[in-house]
N, C-alpha and C. Protein backbone atom coordinates (compact mmCIF):
# COMPACT_ATOMS: atom_id res chain seq x y z
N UNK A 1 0.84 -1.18 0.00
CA UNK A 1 0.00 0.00 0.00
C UNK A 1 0.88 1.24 0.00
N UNK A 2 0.54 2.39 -0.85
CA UNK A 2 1.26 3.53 -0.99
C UNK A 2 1.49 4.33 0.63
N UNK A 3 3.06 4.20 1.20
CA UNK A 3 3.00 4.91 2.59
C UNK A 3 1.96 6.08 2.98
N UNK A 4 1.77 6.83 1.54
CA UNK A 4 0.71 8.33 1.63
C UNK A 4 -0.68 8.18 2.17
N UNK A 5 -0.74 6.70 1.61
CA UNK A 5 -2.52 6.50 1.97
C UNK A 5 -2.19 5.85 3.11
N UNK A 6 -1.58 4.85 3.35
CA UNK A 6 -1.16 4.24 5.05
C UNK A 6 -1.42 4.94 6.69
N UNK A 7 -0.51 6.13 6.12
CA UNK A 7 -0.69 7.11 6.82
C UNK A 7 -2.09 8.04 7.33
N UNK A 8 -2.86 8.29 6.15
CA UNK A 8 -3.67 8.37 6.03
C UNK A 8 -4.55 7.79 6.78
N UNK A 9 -4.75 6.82 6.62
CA UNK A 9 -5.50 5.62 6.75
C UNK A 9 -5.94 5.60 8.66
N UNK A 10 -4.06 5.70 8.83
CA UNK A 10 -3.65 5.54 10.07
C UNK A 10 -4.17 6.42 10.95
N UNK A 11 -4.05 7.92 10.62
CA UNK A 11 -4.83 8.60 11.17
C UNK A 11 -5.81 8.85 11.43
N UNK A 12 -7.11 7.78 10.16
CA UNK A 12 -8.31 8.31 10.62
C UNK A 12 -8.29 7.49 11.64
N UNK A 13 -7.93 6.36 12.08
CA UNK A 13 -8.11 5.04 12.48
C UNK A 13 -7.69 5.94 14.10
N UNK A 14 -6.80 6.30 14.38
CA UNK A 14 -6.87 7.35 15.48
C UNK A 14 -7.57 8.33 15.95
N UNK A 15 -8.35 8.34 15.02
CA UNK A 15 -9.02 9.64 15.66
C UNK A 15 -10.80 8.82 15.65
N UNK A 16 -10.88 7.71 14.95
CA UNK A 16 -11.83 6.76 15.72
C UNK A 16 -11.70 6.09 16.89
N UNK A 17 -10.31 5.91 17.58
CA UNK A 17 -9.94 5.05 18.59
C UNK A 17 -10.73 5.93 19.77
N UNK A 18 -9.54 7.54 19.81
CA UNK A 18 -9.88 8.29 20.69
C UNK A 18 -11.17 9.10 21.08
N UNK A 19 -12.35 8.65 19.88
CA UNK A 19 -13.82 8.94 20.04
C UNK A 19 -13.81 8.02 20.67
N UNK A 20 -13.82 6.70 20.87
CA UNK A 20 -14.70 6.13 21.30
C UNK A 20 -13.67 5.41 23.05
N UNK A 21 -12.58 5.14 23.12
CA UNK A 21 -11.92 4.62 23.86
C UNK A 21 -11.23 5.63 24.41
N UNK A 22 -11.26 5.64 25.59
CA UNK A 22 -10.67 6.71 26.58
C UNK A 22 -9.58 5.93 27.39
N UNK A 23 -9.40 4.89 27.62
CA UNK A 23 -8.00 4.44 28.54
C UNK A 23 -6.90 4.62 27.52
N UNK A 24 -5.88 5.20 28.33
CA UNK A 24 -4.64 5.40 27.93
C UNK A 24 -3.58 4.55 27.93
N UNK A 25 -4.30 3.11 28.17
CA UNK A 25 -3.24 1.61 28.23
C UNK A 25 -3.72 0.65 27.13
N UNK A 26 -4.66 1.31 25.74
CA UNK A 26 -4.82 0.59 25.37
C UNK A 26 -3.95 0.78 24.14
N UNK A 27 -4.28 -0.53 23.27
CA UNK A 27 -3.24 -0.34 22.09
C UNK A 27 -3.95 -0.95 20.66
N UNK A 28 -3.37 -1.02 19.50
CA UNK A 28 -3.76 -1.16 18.14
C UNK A 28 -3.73 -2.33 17.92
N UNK A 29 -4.73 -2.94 17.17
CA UNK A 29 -4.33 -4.39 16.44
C UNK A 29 -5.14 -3.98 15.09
N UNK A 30 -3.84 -3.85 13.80
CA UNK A 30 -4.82 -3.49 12.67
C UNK A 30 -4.63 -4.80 11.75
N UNK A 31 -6.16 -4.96 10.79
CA UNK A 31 -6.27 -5.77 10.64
C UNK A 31 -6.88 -5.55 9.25
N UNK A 32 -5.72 -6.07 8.46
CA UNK A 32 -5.78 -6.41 6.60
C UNK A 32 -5.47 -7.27 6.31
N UNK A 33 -6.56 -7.48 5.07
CA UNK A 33 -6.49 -8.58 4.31
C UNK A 33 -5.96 -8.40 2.82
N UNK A 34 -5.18 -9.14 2.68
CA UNK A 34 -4.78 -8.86 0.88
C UNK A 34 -5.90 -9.46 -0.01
N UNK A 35 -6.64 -9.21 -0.22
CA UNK A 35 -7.66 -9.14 -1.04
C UNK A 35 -7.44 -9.20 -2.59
N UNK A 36 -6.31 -8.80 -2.90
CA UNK A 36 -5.79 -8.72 -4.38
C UNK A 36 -5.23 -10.01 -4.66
N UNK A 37 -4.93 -10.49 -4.05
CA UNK A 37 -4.27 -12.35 -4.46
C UNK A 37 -5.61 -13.12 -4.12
N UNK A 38 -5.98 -12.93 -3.40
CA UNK A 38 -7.47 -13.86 -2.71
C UNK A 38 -8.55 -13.48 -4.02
N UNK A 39 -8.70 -12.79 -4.50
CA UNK A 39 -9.71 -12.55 -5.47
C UNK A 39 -9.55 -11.53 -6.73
N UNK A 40 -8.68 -11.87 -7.11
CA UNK A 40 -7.96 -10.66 -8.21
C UNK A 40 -9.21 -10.61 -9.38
N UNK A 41 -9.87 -11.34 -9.19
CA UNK A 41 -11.20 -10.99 -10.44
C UNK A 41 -11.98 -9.96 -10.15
N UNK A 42 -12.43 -9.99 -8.61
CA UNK A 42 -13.13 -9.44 -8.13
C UNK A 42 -12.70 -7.70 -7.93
N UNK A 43 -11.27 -7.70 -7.64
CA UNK A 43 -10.59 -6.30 -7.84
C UNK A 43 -10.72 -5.50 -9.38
N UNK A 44 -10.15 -6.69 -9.82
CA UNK A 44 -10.05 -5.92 -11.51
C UNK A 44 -11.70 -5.40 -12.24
N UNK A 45 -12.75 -5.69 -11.31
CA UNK A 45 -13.91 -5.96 -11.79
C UNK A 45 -14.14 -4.10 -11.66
N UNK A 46 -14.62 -3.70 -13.26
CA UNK A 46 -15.38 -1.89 -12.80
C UNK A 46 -17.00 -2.44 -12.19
N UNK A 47 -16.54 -1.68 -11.07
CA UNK A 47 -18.49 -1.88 -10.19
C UNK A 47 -19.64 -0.74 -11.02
N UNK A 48 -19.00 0.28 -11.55
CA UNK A 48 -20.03 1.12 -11.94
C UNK A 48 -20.36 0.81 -13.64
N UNK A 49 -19.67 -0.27 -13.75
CA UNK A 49 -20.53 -0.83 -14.67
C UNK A 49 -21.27 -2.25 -14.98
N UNK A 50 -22.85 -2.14 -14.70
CA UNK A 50 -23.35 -3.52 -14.49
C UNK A 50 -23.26 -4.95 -15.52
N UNK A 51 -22.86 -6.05 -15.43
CA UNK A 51 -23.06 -6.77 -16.64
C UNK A 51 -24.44 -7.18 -16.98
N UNK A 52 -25.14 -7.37 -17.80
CA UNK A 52 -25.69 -8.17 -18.38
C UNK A 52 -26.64 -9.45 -18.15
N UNK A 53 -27.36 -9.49 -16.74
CA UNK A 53 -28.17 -11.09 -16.71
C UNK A 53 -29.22 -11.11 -17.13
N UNK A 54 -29.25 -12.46 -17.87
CA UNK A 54 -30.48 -12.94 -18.61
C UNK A 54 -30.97 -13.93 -18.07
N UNK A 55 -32.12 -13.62 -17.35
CA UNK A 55 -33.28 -15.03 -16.91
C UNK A 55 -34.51 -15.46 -17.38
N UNK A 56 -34.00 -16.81 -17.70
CA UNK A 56 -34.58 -17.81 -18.56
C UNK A 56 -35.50 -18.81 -17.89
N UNK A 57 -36.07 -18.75 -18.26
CA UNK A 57 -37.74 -19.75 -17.81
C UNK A 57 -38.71 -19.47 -16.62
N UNK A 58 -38.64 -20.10 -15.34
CA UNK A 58 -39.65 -19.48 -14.60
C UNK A 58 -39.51 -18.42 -13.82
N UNK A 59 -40.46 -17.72 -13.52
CA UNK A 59 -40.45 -16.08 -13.11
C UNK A 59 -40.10 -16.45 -11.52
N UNK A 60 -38.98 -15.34 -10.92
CA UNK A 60 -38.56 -15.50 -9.94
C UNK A 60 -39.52 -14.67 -9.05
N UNK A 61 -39.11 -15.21 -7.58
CA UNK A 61 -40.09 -14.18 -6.52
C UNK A 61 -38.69 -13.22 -6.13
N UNK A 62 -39.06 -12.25 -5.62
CA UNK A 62 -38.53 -11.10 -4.78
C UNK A 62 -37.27 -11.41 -4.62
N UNK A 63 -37.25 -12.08 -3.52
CA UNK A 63 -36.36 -12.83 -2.83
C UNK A 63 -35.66 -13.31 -3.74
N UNK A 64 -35.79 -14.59 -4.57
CA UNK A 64 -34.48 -14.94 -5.71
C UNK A 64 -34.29 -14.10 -6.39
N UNK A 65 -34.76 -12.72 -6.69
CA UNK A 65 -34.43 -12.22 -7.54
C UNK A 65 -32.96 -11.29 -7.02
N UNK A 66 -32.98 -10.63 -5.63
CA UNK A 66 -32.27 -10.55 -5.10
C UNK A 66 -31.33 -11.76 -4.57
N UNK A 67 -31.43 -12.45 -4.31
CA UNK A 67 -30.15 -13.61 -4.53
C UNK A 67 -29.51 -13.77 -5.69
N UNK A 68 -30.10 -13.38 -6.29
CA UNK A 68 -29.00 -13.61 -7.99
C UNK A 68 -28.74 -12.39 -8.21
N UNK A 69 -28.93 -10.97 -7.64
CA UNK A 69 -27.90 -10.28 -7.75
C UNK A 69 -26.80 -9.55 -7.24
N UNK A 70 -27.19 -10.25 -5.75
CA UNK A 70 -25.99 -10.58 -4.44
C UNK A 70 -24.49 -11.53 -5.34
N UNK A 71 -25.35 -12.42 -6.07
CA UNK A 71 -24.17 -13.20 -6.43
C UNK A 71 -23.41 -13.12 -8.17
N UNK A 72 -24.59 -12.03 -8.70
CA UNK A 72 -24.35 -11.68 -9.99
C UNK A 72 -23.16 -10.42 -10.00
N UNK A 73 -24.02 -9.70 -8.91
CA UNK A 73 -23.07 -8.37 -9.12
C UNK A 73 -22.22 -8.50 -7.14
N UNK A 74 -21.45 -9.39 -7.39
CA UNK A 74 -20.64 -9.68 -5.73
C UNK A 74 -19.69 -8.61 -5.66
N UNK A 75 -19.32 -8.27 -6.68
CA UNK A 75 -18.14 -7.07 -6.83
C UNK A 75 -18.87 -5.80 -5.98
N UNK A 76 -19.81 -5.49 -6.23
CA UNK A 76 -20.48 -4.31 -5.79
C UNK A 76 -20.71 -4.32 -3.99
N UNK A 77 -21.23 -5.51 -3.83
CA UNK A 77 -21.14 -5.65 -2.37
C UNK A 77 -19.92 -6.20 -1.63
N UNK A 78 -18.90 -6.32 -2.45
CA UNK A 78 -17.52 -6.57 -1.87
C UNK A 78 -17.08 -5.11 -1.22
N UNK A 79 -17.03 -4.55 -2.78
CA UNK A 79 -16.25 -3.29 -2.36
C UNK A 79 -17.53 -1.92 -1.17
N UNK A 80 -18.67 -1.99 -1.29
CA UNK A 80 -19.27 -1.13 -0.70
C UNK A 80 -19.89 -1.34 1.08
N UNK A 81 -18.68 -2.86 1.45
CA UNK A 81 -18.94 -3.36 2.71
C UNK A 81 -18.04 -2.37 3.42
N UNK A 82 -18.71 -1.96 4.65
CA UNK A 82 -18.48 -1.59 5.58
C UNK A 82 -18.44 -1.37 6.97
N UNK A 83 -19.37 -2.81 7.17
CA UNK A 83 -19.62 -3.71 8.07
C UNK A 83 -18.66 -4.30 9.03
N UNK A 84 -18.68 -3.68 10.57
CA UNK A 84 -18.20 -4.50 11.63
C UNK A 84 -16.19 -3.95 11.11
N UNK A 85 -16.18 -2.92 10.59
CA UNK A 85 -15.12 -1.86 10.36
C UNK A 85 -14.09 -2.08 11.58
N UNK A 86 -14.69 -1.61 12.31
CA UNK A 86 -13.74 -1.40 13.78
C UNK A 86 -14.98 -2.44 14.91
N UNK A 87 -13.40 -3.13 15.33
CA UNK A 87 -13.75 -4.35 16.58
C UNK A 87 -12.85 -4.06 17.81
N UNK A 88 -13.46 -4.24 19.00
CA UNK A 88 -12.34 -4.92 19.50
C UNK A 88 -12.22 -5.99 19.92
N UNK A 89 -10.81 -6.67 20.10
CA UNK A 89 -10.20 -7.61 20.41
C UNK A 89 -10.29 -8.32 21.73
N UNK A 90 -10.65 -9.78 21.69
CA UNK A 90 -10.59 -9.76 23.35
C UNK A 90 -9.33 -9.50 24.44
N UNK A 91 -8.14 -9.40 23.37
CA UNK A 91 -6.44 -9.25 23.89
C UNK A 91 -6.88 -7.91 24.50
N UNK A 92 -7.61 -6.73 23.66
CA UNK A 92 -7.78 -5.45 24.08
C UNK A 92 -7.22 -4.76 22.99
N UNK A 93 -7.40 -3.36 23.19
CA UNK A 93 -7.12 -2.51 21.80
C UNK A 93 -7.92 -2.36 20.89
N UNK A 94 -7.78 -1.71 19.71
CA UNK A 94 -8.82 -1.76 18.39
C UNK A 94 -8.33 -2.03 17.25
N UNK A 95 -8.82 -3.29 16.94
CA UNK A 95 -9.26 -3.55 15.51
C UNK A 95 -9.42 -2.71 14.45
N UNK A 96 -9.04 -2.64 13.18
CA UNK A 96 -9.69 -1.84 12.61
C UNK A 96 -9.24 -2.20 10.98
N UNK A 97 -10.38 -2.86 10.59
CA UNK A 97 -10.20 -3.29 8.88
C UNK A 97 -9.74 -2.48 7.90
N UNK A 98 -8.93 -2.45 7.19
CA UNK A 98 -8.54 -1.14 6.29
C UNK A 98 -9.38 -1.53 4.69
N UNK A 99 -9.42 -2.94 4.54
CA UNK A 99 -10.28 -2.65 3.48
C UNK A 99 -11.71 -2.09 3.54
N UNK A 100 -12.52 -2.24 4.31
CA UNK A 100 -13.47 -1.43 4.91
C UNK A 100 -13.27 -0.43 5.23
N UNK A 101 -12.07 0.35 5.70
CA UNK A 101 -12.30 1.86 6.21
C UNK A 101 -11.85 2.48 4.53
N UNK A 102 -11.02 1.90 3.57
CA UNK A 102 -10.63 1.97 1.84
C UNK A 102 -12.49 2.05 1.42
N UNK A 103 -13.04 1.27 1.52
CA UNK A 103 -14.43 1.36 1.11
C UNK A 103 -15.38 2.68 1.59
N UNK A 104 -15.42 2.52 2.47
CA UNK A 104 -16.15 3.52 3.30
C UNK A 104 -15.55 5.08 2.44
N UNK A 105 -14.67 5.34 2.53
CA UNK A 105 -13.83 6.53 2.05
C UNK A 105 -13.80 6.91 0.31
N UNK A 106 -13.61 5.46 -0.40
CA UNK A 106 -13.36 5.87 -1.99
C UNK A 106 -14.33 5.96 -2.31
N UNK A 107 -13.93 6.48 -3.83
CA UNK A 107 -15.28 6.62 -4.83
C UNK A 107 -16.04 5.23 -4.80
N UNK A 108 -15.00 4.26 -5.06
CA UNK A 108 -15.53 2.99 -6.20
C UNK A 108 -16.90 2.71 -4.73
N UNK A 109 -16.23 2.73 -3.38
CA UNK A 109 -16.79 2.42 -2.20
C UNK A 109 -18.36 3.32 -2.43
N UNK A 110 -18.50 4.49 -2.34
CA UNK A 110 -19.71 4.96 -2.45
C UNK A 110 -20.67 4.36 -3.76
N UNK A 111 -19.96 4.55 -4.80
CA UNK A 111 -20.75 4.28 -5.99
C UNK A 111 -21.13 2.51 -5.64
N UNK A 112 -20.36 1.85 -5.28
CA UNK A 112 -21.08 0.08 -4.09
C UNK A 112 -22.13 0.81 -4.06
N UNK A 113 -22.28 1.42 -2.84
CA UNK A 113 -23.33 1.56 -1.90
C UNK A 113 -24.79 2.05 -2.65
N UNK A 114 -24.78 3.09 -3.41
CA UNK A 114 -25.44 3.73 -3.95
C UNK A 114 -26.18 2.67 -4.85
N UNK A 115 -25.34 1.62 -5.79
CA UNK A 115 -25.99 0.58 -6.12
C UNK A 115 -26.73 -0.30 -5.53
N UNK A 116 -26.23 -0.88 -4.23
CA UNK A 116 -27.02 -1.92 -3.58
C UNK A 116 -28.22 -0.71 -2.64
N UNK A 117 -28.19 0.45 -2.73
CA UNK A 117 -29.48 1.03 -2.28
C UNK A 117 -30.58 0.38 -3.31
N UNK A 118 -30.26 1.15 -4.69
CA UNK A 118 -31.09 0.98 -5.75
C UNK A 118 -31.61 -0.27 -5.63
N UNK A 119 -30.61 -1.64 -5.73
CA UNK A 119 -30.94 -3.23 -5.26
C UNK A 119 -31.86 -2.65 -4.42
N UNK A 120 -31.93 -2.22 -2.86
CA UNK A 120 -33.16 -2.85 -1.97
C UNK A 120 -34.26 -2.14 -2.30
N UNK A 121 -34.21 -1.13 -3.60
CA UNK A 121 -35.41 -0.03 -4.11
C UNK A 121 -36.29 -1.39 -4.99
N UNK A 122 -35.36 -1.57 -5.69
CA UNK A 122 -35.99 -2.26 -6.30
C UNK A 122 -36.31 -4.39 -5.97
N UNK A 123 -35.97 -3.83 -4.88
CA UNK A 123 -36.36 -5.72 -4.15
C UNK A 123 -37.48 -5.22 -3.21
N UNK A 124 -38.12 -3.70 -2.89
CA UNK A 124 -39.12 -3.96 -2.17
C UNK A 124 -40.63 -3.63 -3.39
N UNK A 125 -39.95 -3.12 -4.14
CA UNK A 125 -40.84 -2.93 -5.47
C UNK A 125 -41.55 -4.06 -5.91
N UNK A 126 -40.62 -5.06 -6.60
CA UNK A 126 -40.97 -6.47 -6.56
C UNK A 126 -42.15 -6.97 -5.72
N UNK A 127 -41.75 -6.36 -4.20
CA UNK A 127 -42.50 -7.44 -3.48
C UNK A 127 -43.60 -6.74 -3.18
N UNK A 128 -44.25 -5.56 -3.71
CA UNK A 128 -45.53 -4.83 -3.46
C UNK A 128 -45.96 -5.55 -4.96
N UNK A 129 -45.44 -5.58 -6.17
CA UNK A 129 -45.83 -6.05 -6.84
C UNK A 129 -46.18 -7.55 -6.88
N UNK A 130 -45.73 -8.49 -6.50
CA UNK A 130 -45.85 -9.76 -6.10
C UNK A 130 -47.71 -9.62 -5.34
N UNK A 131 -47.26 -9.03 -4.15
CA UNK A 131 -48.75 -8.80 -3.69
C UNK A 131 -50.05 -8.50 -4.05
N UNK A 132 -49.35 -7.35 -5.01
CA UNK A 132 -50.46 -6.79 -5.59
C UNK A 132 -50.95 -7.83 -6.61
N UNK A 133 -50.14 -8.30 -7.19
CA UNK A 133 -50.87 -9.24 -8.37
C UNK A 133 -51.57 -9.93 -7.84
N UNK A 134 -51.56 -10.80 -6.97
CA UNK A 134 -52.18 -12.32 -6.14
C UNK A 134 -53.24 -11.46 -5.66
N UNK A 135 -53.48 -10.01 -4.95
CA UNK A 135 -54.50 -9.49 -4.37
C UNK A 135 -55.57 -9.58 -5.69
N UNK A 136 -55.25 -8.54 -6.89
CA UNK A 136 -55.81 -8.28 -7.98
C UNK A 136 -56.54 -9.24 -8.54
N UNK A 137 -55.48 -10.75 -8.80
CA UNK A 137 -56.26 -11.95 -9.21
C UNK A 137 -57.01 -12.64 -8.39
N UNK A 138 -57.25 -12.52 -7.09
CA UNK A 138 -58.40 -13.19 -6.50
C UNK A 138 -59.55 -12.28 -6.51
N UNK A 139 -59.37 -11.27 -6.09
CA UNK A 139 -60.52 -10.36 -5.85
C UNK A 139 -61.19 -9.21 -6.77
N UNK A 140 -60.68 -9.79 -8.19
CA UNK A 140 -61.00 -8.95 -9.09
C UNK A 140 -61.16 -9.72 -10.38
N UNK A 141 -62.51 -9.58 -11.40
CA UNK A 141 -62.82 -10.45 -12.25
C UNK A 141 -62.58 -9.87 -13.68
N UNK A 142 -61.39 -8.83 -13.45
CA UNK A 142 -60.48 -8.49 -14.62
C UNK A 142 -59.47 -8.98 -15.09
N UNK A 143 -59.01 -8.93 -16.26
CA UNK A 143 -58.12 -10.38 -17.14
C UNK A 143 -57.74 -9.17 -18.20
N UNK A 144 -56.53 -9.74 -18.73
CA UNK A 144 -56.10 -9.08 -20.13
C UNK A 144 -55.44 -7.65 -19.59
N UNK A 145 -55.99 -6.83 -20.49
CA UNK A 145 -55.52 -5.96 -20.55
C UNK A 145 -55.99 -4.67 -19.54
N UNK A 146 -57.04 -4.85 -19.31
CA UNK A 146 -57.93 -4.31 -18.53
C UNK A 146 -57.11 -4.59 -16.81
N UNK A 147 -56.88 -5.62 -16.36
CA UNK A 147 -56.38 -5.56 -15.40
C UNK A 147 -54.75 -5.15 -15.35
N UNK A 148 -54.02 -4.97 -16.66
CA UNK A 148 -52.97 -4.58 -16.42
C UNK A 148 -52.87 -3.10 -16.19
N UNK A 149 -53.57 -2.65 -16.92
CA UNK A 149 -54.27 -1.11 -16.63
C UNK A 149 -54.67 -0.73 -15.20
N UNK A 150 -55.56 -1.54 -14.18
CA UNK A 150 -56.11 -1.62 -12.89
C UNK A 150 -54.89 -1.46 -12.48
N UNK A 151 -53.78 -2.62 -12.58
CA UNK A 151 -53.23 -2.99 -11.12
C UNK A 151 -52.14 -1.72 -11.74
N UNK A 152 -52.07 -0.82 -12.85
CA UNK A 152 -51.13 0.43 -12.86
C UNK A 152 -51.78 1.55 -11.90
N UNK A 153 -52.77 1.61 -12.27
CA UNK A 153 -53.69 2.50 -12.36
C UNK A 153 -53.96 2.90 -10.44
N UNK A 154 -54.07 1.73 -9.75
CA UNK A 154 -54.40 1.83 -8.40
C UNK A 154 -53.06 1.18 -7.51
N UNK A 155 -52.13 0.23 -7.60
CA UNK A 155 -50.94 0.04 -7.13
C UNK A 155 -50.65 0.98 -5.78
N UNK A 156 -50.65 0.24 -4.76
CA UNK A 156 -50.72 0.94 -3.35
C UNK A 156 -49.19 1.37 -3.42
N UNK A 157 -48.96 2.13 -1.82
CA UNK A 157 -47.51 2.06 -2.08
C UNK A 157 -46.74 1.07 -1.03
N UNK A 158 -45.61 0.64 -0.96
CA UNK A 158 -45.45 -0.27 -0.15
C UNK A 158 -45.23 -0.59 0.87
N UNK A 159 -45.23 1.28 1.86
CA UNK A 159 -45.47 1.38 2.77
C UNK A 159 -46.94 0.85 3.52
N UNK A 160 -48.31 0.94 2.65
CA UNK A 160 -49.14 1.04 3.01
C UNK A 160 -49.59 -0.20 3.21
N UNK A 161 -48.84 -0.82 1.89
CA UNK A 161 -49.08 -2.77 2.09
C UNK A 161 -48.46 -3.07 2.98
N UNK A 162 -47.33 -3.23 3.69
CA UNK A 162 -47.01 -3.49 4.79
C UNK A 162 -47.85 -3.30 6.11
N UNK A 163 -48.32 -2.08 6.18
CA UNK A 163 -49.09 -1.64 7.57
C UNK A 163 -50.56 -2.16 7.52
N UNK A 164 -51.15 -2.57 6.54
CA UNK A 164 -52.57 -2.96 6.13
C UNK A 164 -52.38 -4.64 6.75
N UNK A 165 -53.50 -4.78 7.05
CA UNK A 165 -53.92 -6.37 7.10
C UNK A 165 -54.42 -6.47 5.99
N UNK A 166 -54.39 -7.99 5.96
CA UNK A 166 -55.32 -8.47 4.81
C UNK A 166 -56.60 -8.00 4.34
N UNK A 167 -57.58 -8.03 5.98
CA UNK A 167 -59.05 -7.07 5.54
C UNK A 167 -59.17 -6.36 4.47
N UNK A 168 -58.06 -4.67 5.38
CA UNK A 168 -57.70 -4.03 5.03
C UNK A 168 -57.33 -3.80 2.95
N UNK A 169 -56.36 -4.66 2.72
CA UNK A 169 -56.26 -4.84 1.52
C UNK A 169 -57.18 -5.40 1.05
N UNK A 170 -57.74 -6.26 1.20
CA UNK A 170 -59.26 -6.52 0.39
C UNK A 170 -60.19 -5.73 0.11
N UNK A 171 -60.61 -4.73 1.03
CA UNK A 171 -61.51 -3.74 1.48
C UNK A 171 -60.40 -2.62 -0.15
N UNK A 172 -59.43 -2.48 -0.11
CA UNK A 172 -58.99 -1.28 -0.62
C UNK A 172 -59.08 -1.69 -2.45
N UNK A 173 -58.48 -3.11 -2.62
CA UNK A 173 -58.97 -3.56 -4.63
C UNK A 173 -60.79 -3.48 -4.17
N UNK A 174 -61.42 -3.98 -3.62
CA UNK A 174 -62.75 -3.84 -4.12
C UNK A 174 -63.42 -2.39 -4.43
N UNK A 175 -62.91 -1.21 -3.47
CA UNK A 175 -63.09 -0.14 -3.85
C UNK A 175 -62.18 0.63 -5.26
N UNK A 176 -60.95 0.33 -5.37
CA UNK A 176 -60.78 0.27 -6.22
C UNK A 176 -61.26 0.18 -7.58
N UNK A 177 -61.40 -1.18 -7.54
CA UNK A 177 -62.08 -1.65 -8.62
C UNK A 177 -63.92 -0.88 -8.78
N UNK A 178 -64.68 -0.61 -7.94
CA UNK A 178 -66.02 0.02 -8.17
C UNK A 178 -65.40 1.43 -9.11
N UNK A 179 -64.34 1.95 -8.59
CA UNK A 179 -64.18 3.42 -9.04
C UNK A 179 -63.50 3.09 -10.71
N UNK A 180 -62.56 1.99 -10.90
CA UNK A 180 -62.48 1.42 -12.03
C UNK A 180 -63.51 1.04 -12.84
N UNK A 181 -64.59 0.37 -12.31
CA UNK A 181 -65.61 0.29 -13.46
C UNK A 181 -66.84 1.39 -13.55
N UNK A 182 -66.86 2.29 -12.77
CA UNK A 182 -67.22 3.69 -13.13
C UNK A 182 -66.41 4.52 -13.71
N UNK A 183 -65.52 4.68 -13.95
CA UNK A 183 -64.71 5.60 -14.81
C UNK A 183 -63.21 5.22 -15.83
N UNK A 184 -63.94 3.65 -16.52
CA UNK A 184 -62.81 2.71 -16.78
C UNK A 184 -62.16 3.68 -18.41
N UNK A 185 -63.25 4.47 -18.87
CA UNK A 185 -62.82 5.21 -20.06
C UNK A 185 -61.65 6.29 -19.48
N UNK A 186 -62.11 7.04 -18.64
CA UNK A 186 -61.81 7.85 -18.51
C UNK A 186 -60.07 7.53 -17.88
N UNK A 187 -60.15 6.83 -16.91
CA UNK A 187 -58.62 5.55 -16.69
C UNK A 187 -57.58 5.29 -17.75
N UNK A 188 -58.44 4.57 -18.71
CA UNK A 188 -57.70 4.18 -19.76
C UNK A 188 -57.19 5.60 -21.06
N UNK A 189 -57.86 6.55 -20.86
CA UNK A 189 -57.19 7.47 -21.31
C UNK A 189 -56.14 8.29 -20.73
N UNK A 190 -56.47 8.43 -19.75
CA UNK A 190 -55.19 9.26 -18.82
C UNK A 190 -53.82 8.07 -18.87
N UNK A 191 -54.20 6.96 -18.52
CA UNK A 191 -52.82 5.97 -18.91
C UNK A 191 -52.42 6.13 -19.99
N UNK A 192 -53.12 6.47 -20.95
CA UNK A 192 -52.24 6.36 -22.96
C UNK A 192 -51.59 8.04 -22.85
N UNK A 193 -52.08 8.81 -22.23
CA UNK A 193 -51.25 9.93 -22.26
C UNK A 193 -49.79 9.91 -22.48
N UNK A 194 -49.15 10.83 -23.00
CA UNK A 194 -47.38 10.51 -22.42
C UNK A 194 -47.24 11.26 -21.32
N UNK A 195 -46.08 10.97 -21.01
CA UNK A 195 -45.65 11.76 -19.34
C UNK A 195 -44.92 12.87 -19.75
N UNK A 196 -45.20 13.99 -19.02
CA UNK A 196 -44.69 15.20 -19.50
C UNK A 196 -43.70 15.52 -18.63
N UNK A 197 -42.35 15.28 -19.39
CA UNK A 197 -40.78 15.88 -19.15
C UNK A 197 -40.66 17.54 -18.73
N UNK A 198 -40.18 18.05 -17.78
CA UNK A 198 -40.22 18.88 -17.17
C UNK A 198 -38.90 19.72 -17.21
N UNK A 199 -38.30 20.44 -18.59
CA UNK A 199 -36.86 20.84 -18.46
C UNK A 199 -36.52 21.84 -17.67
N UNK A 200 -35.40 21.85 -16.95
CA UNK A 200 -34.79 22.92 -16.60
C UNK A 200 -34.58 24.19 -17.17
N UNK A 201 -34.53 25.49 -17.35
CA UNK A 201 -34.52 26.63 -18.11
C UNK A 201 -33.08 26.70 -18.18
C-alpha cells in the first residue's frame, strides 16, 4: 500500500480510537487482508458498470431475484462493505479493517453503496408487486388488458401494504375496482397519455 494513503489511513483510524476509547493503556491491532491475491477478479472488476443477466424460464419471486444479484453483481457488495469496520479484540485494543475503512472513504466504495441502495429499491418494489398481483387476481374479475391497466392505475404504495392487514387490503382492490368500473374510459385514457418531461430553463 502507498505509505501516503497508510498514513492516512492511520490517522483516521486514530481519531476513531480516541472517540470512542478513553483508557490510555490501550493499544492497536490493525487488521488487513490482501484481497488482491485472494480474489484478483473481483478487484479488476469496474463496479459502476453492471453486466448483463439474462433469466430464462420461470419467473422469480422477490427474494431470488435478489439472490441472484448478491451473487451476480458480488463485486459491488464486496467493495461497498463496511460492516463490523472497527472491533475490538478480546487481547484489548482496536481492531480496525482497512479494506473497509478503503471502502467507506473511496469513490468505487460509495458508488457500491449507492448501487445496492437501488438493489433494496428495487427488491421492495418487486414485493408490493408480487402482492399486488395475487390481491388483484383473487378479488377482481379483470383479465387481459384491462387488469394490467387496474393494477397500474391503483398500485398501493409499499409502505401502506405493509401496515394494512389483509381485511384491510381486500376492502382497498374492491373499492378500487367500483371506481375502475365507473370511470374505466376515462382511466384508460389518462394511462395512454405521455408523461410530461419537465426541463430545466
Amino acid at each position: 500500500m502507498n505509505p501516503g494513503r497508510l498514513f492516512f489511513l492511520m490517522s483516521i483510524c486514530l481519531l476513531l480510537f480516541f472517540s470512542r476509547v478513553k483508557s490510555s493503556s490501550a493499544h492497536f491491532v490493525f487488521s488487513y487482508q490482501d484481497t488482491t491475491l485472494r480474489n484478483k477478479k473481483i478487484i479488476n472488476q469496474d463496479t459502476n458498470i453492471l453486466d448483463t443477466a439474462l433469466i430464462v424460464g420461470e419467473k422469480l419471486t422477490a427474494e431470488e431475484k435478489m439472490t441472484e444479484k448478491q451473487i451476480t453483481y458480488k463485486s459491488i457488495y464486496f467493495w461497498g462493505d463496511t460492516k463490523n469496520m472497527v472491533t475490538l479484540p478480546y487481547q484489548g485494543g482496536l481492531a480496525v479493517n482497512l479494506n473497509k475503512l478503503y471502502n467507506l472513504l473511496s469513490k468505487k466504495g460509495r458508488a457500491s453503496r449507492r448501487l445496492q441502495r437501488l438493489f433494496e429499491r428495487e427488491f421492495e418494489q418487486d414485493k408490493v408487486l408480487a402482492q399486488w398481483t395475487a390481491l388483484t387476481e383473487a378479488y377482481t374479475p379483470l383479465t387481459g388488458d384491462s387488469l394490467v391497466k387496474f393494477r397500474s392505475y391503483y398500485e398501493p404504495s409499499s409502505k401502506w401494504l405493509r401496515k394494512a392487514d389483509h381485511y384491510d387490503q381486500i376492502a382497498y382492490v374492491q373499492h378500487s375496482l367500483k371506481n375502475y368500473l365507473d370511470s374505466v374510459e376515462i382511466i384508460h385514457q389518462r394511462l395512454s397519455l405521455p408523461k410530461l418531461e419537465i426541463l430545466n430553463p
